[in-house]
Every structure is written in C-alpha cells, then in structure tokens.
N, C-alpha and C. Protein backbone atom coordinates (compact mmCIF):
# COMPACT_ATOMS: atom_id res chain seq x y z
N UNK A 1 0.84 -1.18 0.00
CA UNK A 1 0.00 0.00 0.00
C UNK A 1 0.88 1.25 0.00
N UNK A 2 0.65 2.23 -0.90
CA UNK A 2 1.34 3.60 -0.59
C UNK A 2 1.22 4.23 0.36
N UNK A 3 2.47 4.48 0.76
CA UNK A 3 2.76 5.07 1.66
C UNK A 3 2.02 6.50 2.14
N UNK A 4 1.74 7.22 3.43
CA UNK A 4 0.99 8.23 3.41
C UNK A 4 1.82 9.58 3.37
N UNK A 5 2.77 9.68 2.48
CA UNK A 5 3.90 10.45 2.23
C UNK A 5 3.54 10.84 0.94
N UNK A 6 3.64 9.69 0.25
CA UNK A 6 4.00 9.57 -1.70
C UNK A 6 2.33 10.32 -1.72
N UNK A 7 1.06 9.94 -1.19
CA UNK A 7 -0.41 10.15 -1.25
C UNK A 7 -0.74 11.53 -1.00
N UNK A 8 0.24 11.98 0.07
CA UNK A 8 0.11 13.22 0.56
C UNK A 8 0.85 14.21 -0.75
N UNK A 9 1.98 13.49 -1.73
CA UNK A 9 2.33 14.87 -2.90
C UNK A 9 1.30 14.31 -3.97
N UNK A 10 0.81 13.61 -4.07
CA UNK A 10 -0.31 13.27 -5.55
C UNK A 10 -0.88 14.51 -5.02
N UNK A 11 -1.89 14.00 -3.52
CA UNK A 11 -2.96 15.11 -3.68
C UNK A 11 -2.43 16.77 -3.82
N UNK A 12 -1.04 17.03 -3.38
CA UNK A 12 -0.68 18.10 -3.23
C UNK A 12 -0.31 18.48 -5.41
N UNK A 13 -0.19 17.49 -6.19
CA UNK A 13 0.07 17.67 -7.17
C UNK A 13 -1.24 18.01 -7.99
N UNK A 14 -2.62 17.38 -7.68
CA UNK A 14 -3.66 17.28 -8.11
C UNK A 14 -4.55 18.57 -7.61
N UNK A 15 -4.10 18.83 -6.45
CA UNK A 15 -4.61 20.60 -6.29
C UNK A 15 -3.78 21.52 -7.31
N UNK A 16 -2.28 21.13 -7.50
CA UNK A 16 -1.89 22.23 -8.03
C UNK A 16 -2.06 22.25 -9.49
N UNK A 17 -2.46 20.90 -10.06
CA UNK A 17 -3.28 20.92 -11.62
C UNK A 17 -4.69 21.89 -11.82
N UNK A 18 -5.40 21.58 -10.29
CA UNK A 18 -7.08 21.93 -10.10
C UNK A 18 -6.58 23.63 -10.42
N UNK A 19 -5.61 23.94 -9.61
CA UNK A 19 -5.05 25.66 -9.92
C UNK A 19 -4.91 25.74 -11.29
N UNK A 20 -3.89 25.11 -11.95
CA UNK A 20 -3.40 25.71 -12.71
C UNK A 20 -4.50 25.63 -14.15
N UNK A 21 -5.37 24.74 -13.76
CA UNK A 21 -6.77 24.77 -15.00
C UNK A 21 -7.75 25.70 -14.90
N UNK A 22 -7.88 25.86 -13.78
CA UNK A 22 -9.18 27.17 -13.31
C UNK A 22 -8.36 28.72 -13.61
N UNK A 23 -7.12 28.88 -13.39
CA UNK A 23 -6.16 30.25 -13.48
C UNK A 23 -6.29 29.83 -15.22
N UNK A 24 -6.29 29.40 -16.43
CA UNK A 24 -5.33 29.24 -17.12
C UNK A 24 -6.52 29.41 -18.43
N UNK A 25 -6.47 30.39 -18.80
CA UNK A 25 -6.99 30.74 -20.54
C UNK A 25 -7.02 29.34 -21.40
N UNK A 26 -6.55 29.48 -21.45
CA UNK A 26 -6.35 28.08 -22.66
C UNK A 26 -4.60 27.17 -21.99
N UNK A 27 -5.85 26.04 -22.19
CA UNK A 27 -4.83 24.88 -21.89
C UNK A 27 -5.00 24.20 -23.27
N UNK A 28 -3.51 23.39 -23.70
CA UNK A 28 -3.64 22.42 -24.45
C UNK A 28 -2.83 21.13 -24.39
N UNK A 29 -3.34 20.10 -24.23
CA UNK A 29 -2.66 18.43 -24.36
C UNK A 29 -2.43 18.22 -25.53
N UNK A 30 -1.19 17.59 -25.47
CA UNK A 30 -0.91 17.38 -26.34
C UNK A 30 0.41 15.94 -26.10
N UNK A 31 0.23 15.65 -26.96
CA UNK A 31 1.70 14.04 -27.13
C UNK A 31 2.90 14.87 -27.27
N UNK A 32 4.08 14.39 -26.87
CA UNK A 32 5.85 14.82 -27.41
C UNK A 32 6.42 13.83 -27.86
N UNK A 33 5.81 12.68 -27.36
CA UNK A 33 6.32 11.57 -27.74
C UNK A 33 7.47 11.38 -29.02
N UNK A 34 9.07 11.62 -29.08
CA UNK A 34 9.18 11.45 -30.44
C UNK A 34 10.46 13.17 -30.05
N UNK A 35 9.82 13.60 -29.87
CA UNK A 35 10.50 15.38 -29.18
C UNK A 35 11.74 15.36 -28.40
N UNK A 36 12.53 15.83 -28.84
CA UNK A 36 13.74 15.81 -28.11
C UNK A 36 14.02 16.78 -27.13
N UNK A 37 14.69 16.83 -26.07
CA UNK A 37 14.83 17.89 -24.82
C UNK A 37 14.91 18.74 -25.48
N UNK A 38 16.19 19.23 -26.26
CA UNK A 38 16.01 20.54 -27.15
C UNK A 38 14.76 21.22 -27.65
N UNK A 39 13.77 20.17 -28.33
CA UNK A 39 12.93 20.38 -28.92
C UNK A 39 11.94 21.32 -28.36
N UNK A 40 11.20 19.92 -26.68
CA UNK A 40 10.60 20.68 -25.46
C UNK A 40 11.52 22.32 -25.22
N UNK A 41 12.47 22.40 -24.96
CA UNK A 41 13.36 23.86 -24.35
C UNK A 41 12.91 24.78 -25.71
N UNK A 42 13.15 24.30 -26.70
CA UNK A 42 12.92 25.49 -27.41
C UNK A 42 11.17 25.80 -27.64
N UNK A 43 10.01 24.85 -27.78
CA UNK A 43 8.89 25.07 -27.36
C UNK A 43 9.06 26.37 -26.05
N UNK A 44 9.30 25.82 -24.50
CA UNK A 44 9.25 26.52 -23.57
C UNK A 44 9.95 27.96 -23.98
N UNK A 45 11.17 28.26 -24.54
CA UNK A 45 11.15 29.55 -24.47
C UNK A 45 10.42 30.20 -25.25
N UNK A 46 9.66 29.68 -26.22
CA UNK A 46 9.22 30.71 -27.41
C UNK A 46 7.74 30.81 -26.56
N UNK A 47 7.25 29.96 -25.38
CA UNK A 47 5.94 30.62 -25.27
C UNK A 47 6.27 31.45 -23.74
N UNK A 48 7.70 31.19 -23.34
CA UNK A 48 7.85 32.45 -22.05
C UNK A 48 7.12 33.46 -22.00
N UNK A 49 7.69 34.34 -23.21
CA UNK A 49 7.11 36.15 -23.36
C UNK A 49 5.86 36.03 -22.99
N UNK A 50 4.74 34.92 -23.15
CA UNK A 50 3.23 34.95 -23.27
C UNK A 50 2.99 34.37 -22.21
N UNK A 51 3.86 34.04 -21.02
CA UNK A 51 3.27 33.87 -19.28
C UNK A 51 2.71 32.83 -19.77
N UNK A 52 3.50 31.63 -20.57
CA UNK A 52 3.03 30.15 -20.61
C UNK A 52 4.12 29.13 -20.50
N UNK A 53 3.42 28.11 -19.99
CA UNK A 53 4.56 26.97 -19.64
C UNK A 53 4.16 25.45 -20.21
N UNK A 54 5.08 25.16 -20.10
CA UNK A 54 4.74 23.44 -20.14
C UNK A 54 5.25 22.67 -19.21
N UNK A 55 4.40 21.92 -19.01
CA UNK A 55 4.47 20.72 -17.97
C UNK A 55 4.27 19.39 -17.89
N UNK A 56 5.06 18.49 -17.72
CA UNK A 56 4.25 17.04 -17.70
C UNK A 56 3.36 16.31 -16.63
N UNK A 57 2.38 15.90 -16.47
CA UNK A 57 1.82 15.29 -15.42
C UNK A 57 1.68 13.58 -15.69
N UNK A 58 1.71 12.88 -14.66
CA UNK A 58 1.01 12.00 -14.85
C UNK A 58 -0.38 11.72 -15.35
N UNK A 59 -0.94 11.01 -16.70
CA UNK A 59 -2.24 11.27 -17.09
C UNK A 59 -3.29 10.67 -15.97
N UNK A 60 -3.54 10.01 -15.28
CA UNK A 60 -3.93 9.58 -14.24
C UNK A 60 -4.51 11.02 -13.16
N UNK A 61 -2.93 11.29 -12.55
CA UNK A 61 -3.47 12.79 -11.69
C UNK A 61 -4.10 13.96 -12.51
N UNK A 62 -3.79 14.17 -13.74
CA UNK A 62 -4.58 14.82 -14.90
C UNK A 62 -5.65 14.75 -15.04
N UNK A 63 -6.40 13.44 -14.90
CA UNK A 63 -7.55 13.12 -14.77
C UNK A 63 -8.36 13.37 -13.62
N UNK A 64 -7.41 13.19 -12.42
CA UNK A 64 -8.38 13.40 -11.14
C UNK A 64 -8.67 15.11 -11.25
N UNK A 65 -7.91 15.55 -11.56
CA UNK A 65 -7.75 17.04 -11.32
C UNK A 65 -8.83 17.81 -12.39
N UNK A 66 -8.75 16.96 -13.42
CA UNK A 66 -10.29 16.98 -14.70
C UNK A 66 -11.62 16.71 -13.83
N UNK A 67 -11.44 15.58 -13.39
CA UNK A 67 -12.66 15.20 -12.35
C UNK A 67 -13.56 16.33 -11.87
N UNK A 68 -12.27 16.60 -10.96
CA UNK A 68 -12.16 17.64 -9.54
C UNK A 68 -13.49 18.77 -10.17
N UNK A 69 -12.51 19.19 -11.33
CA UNK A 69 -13.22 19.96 -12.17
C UNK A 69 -14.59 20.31 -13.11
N UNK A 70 -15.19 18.47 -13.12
CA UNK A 70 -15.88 18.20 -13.98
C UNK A 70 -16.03 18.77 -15.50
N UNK A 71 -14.44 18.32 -15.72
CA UNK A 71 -13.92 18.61 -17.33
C UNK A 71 -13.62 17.15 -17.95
N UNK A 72 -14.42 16.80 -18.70
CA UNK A 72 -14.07 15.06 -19.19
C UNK A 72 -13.27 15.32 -20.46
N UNK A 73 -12.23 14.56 -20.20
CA UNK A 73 -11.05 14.23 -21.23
C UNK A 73 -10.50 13.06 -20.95
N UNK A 74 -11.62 12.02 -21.22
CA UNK A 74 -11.81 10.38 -21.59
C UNK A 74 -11.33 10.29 -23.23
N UNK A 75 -10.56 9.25 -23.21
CA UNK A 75 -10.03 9.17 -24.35
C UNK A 75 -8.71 10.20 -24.76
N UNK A 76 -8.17 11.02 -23.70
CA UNK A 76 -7.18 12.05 -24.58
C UNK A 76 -6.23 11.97 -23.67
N UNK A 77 -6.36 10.99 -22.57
CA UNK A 77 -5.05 10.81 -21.94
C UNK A 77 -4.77 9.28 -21.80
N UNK A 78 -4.17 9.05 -23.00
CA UNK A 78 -3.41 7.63 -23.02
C UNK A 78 -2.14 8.05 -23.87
N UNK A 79 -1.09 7.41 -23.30
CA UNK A 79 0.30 7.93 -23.39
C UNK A 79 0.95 8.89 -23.19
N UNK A 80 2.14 9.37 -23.57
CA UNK A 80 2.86 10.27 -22.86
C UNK A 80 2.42 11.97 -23.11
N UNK A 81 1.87 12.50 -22.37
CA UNK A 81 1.16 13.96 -22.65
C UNK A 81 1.88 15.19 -22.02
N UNK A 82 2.07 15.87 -22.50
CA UNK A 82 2.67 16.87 -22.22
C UNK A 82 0.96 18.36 -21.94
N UNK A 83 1.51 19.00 -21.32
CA UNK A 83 0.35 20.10 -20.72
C UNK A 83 1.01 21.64 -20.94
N UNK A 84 0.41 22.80 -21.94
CA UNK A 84 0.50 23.73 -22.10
C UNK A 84 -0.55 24.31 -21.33
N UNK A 85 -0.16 25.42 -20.18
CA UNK A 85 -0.59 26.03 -19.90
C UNK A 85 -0.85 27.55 -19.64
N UNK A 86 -1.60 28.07 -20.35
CA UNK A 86 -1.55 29.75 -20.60
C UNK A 86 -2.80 30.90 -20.06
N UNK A 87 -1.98 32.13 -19.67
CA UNK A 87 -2.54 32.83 -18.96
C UNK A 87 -3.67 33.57 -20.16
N UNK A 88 -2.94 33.72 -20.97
CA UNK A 88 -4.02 34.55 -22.28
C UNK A 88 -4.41 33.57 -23.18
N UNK A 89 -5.26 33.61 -24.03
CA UNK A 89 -6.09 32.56 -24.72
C UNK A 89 -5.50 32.23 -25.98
N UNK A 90 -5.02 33.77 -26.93
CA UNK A 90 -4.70 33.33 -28.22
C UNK A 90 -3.23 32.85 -28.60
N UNK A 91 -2.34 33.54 -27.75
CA UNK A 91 -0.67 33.37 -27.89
C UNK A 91 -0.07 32.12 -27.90
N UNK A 92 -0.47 31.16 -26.72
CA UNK A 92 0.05 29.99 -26.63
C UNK A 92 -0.79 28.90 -27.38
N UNK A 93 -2.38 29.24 -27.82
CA UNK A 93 -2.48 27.92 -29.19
C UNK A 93 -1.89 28.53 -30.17
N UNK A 94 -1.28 29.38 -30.43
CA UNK A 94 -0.64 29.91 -32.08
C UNK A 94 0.86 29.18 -31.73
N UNK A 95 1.25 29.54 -30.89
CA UNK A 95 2.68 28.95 -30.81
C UNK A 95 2.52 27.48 -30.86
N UNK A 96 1.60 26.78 -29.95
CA UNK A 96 2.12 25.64 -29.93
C UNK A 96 1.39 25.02 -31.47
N UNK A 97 0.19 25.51 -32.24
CA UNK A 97 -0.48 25.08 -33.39
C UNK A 97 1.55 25.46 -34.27
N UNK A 98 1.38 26.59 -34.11
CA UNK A 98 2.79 26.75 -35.31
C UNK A 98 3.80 25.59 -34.94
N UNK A 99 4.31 25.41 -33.64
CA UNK A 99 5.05 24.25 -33.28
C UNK A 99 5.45 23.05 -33.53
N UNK A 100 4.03 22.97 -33.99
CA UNK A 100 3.29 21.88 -34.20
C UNK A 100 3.08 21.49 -35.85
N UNK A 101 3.29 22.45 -36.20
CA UNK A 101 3.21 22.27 -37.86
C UNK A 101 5.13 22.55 -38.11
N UNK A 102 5.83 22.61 -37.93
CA UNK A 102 7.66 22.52 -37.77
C UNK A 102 8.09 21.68 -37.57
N UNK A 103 7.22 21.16 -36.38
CA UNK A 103 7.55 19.59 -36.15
C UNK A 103 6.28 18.04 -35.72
N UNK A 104 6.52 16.92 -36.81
CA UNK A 104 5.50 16.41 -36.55
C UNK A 104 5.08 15.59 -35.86
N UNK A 105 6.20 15.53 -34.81
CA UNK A 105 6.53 14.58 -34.07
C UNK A 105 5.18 14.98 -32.64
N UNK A 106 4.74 16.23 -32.67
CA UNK A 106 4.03 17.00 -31.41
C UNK A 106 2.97 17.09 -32.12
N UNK A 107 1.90 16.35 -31.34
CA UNK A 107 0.38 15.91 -31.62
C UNK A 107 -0.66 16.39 -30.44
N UNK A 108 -1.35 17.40 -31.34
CA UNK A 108 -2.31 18.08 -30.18
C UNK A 108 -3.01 17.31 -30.15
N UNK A 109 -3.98 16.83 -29.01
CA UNK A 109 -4.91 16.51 -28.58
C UNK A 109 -5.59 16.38 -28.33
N UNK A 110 -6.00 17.49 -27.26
CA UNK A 110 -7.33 18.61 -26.99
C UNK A 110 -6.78 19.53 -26.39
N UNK A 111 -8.22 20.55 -26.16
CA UNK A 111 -8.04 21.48 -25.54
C UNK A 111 -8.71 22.15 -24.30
N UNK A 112 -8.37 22.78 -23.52
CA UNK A 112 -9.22 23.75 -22.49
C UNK A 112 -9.26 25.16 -22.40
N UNK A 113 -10.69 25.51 -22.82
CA UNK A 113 -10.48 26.86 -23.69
C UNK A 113 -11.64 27.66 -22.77
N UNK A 114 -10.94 28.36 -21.88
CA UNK A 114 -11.75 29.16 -20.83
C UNK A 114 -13.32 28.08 -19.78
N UNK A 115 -12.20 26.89 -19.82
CA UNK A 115 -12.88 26.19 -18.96
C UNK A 115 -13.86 25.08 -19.40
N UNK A 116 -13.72 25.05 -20.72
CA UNK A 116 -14.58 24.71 -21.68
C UNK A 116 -13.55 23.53 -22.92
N UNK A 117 -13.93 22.25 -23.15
CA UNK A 117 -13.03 20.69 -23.82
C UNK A 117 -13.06 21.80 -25.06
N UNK A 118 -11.97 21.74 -26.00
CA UNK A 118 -11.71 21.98 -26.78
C UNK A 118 -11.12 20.95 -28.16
N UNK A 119 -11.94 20.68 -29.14
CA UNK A 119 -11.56 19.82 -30.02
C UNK A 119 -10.58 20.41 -30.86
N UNK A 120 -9.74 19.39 -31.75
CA UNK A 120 -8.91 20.01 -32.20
C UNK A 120 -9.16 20.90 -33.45
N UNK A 121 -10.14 20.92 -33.78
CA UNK A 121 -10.53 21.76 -35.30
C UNK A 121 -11.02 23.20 -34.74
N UNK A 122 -11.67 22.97 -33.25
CA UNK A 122 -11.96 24.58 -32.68
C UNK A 122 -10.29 24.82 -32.23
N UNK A 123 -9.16 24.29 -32.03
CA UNK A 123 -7.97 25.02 -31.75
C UNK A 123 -7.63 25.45 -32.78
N UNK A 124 -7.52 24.95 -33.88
CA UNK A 124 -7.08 25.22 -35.33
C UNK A 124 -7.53 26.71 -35.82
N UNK A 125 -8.80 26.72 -35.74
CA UNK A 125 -9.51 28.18 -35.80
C UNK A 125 -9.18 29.28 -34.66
N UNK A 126 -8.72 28.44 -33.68
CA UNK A 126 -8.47 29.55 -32.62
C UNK A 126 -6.92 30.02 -32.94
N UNK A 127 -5.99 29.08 -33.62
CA UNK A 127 -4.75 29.57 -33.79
C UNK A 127 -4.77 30.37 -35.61
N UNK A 128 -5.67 30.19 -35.81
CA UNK A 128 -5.70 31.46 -37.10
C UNK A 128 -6.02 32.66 -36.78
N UNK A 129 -6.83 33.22 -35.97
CA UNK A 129 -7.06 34.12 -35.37
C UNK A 129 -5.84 35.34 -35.62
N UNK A 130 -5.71 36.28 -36.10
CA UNK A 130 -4.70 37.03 -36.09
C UNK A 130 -4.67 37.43 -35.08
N UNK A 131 -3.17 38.42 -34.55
CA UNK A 131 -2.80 38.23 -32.98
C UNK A 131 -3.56 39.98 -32.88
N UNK A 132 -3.11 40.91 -32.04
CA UNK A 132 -3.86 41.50 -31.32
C UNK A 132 -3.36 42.77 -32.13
N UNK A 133 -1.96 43.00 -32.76
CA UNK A 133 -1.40 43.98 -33.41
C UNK A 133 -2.39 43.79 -34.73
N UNK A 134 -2.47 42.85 -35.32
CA UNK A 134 -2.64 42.49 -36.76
C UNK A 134 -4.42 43.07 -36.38
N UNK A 135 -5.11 42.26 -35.60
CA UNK A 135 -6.46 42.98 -35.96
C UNK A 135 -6.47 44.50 -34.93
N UNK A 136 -5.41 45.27 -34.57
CA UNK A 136 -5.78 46.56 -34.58
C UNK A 136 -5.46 47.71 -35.87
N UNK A 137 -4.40 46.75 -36.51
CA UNK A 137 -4.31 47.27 -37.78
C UNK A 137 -4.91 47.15 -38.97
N UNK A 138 -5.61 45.84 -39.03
CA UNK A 138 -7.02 45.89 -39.75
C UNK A 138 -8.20 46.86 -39.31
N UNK A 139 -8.24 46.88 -38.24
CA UNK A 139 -8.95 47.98 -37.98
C UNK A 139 -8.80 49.51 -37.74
N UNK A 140 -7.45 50.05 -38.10
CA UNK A 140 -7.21 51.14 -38.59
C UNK A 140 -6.97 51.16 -40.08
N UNK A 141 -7.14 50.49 -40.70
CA UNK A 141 -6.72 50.57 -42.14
C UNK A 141 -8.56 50.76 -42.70
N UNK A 142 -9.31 49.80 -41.85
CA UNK A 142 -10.86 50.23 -42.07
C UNK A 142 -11.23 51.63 -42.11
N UNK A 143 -10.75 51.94 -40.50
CA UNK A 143 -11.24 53.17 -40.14
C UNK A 143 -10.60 54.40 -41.06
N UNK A 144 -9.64 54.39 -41.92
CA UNK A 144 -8.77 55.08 -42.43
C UNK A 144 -9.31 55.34 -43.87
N UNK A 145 -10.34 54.52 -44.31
CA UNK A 145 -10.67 54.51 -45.81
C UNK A 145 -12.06 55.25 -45.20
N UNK A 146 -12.80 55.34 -44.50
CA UNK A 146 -13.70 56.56 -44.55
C UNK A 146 -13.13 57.95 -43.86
N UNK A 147 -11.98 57.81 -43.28
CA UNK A 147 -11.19 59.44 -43.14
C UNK A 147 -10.93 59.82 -44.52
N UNK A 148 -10.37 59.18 -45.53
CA UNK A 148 -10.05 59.00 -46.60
C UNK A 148 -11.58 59.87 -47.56
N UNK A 149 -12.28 58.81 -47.32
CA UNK A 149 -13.57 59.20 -48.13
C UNK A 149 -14.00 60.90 -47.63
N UNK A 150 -13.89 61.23 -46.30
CA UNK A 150 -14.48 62.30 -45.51
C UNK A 150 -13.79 63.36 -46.38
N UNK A 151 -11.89 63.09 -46.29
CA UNK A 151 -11.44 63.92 -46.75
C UNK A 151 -11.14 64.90 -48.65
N UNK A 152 -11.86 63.55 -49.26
CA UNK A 152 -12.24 63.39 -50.86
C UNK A 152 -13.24 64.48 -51.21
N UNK A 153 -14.40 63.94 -49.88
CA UNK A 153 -16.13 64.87 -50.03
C UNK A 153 -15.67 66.13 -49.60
N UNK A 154 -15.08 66.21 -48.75
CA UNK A 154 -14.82 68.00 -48.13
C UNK A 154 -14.13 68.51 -49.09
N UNK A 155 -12.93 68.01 -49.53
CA UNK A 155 -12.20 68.80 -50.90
C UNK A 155 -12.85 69.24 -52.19
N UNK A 156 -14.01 68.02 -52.60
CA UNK A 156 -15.01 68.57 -54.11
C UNK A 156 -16.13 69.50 -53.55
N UNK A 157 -16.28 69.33 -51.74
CA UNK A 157 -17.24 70.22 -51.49
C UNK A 157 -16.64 71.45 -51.72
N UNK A 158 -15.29 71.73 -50.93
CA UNK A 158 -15.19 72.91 -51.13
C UNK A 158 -14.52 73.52 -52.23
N UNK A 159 -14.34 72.89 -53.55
CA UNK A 159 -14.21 73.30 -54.63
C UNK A 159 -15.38 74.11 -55.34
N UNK A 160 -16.25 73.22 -55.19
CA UNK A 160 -17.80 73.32 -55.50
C UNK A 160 -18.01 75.06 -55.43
N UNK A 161 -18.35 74.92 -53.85
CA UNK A 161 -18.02 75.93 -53.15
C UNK A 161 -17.58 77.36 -53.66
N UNK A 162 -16.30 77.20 -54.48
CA UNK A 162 -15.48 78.50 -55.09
C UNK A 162 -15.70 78.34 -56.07
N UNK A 163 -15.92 77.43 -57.19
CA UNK A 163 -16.77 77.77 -58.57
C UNK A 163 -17.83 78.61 -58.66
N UNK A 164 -18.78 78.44 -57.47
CA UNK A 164 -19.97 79.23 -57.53
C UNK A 164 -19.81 80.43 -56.59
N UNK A 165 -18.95 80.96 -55.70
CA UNK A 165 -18.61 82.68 -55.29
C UNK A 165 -17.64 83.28 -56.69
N UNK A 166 -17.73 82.76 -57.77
CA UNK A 166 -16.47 83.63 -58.55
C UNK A 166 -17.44 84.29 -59.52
C-alpha cells in the first residue's frame, strides 16, 4: 500500500493541476512523444514572453484534477502527454499550433479553452485568429478609408463651393 507520504504529494500535485486549470486561458494536451529535450526547451522559451509553460503530469493525476473539475477528457489521456498552460487565450495555441506544424513529431490533442473541452478543429480556428497587433491594424486601415472618403467629399465640397462665389 502507498505510503501516506508519496499520497500526501499526488494530492498536493492534483490541487496544483485543479489551480493551474481554473487560473489558465487556454490549456492544451498534447503528445511529445518522439520530441527531443532541445525540442521541449525550445517550445518553452518561445511561449515564455506569453506567461506560458509546459508541464508534464502524470495522465492519471490529470484526470483526477479533470474530475475535480468536472472537465471530461476520456479518451485524450493515453500515453505520454505533455500540458501547455496559458494565462491569455490566443498566444500559446498559435505557438504551440505553429510548433506543431515545424515539427511532426508534437500531436495536439485537446483542448481547455476558458474552462470549456476543446476539439482540435476549434484550436485550429483559434490559432488562425490574427494576434492582437494584426487585428488593430485591420482595424485602422478600415477606419482610415472613410477618413479617406471624408477627406475626398470635403475637398469637391469645397471646390464646389469657389466655382460658384467667382
């Protein structure tokens, strides 16, 4: 029987999953299976800047901590899984979707997307999403073609304008 030592860090590991799923924008599982340490290190630094990490758990305590949660992800933890976890929603599925298309060895899984199972075709759409620069600049380039237009109408207005005082 296990010892009441080894029982006492599961549960202490299985609270700190229950945290880090309820704190965490978007989570994503995923396989490495195949991924080399380098591989994982260079994943981890490219999603630093975006206050995201990766982690491995046992799929087992993964599950209790799903439980805990009443988040079912039956069927998406068999074999070796690796756990992205992120504070903002769009940054870390773009990195790890791009990651993931570089190398094919890293197989998403599912997802947890503001608390909510995420299949992999809704991550896919969530990592097209342009990032936060790109749609404020779509949306000044909008807003810029009716300054544009404003400034066209005021110029023939006030041409208009001085044809007819002369």
């Amino acid at each position: 029987m296990a010892s009441e030592k080894i029982i006492a860090q599961k549960k202490a590991i299985v609270a700190e999953l229950v945290d880090k799923l309820k704190t965490s924008e978007a989570v994503i599982i995923f396989q490495y299976q195949g991924l080399t340490v380098d591989d994982l290190k260079a994943l981890r630094r490219e999603l630093k800047p975006v206050d995201a990490d990766v982690k491995i758990y046992k799929n087992t305590l993964l599950k209790r901590a799903a439980d805990e949660l009443k988040i079912n992800l039956d069927g998406f933890l068999e074999g070796p899984n690796a756990i992205c976890f992120g504070k903002t929603l769009l940054e870390p599925i773009k990195i790890v979707s791009e990651f993931a298309k570089k190398n094919n060895k890293l197989d998403i899984r599912v997802g947890i997307i503001s608390g909510d199972v995420a299949d992999l075709a809704t991550i896919k759409e969530y990592a097209e999403i342009p990032s936060r620069e790109g749609l404020l600049t779509m949306l000044a380039g909008g807003m810029m073609q009716y300054v544009k237009d404003l400034a066209i109408s005021l110029n023939l207005y006030s041409e208009q304008k001085e044809g007819k005082d002369e």
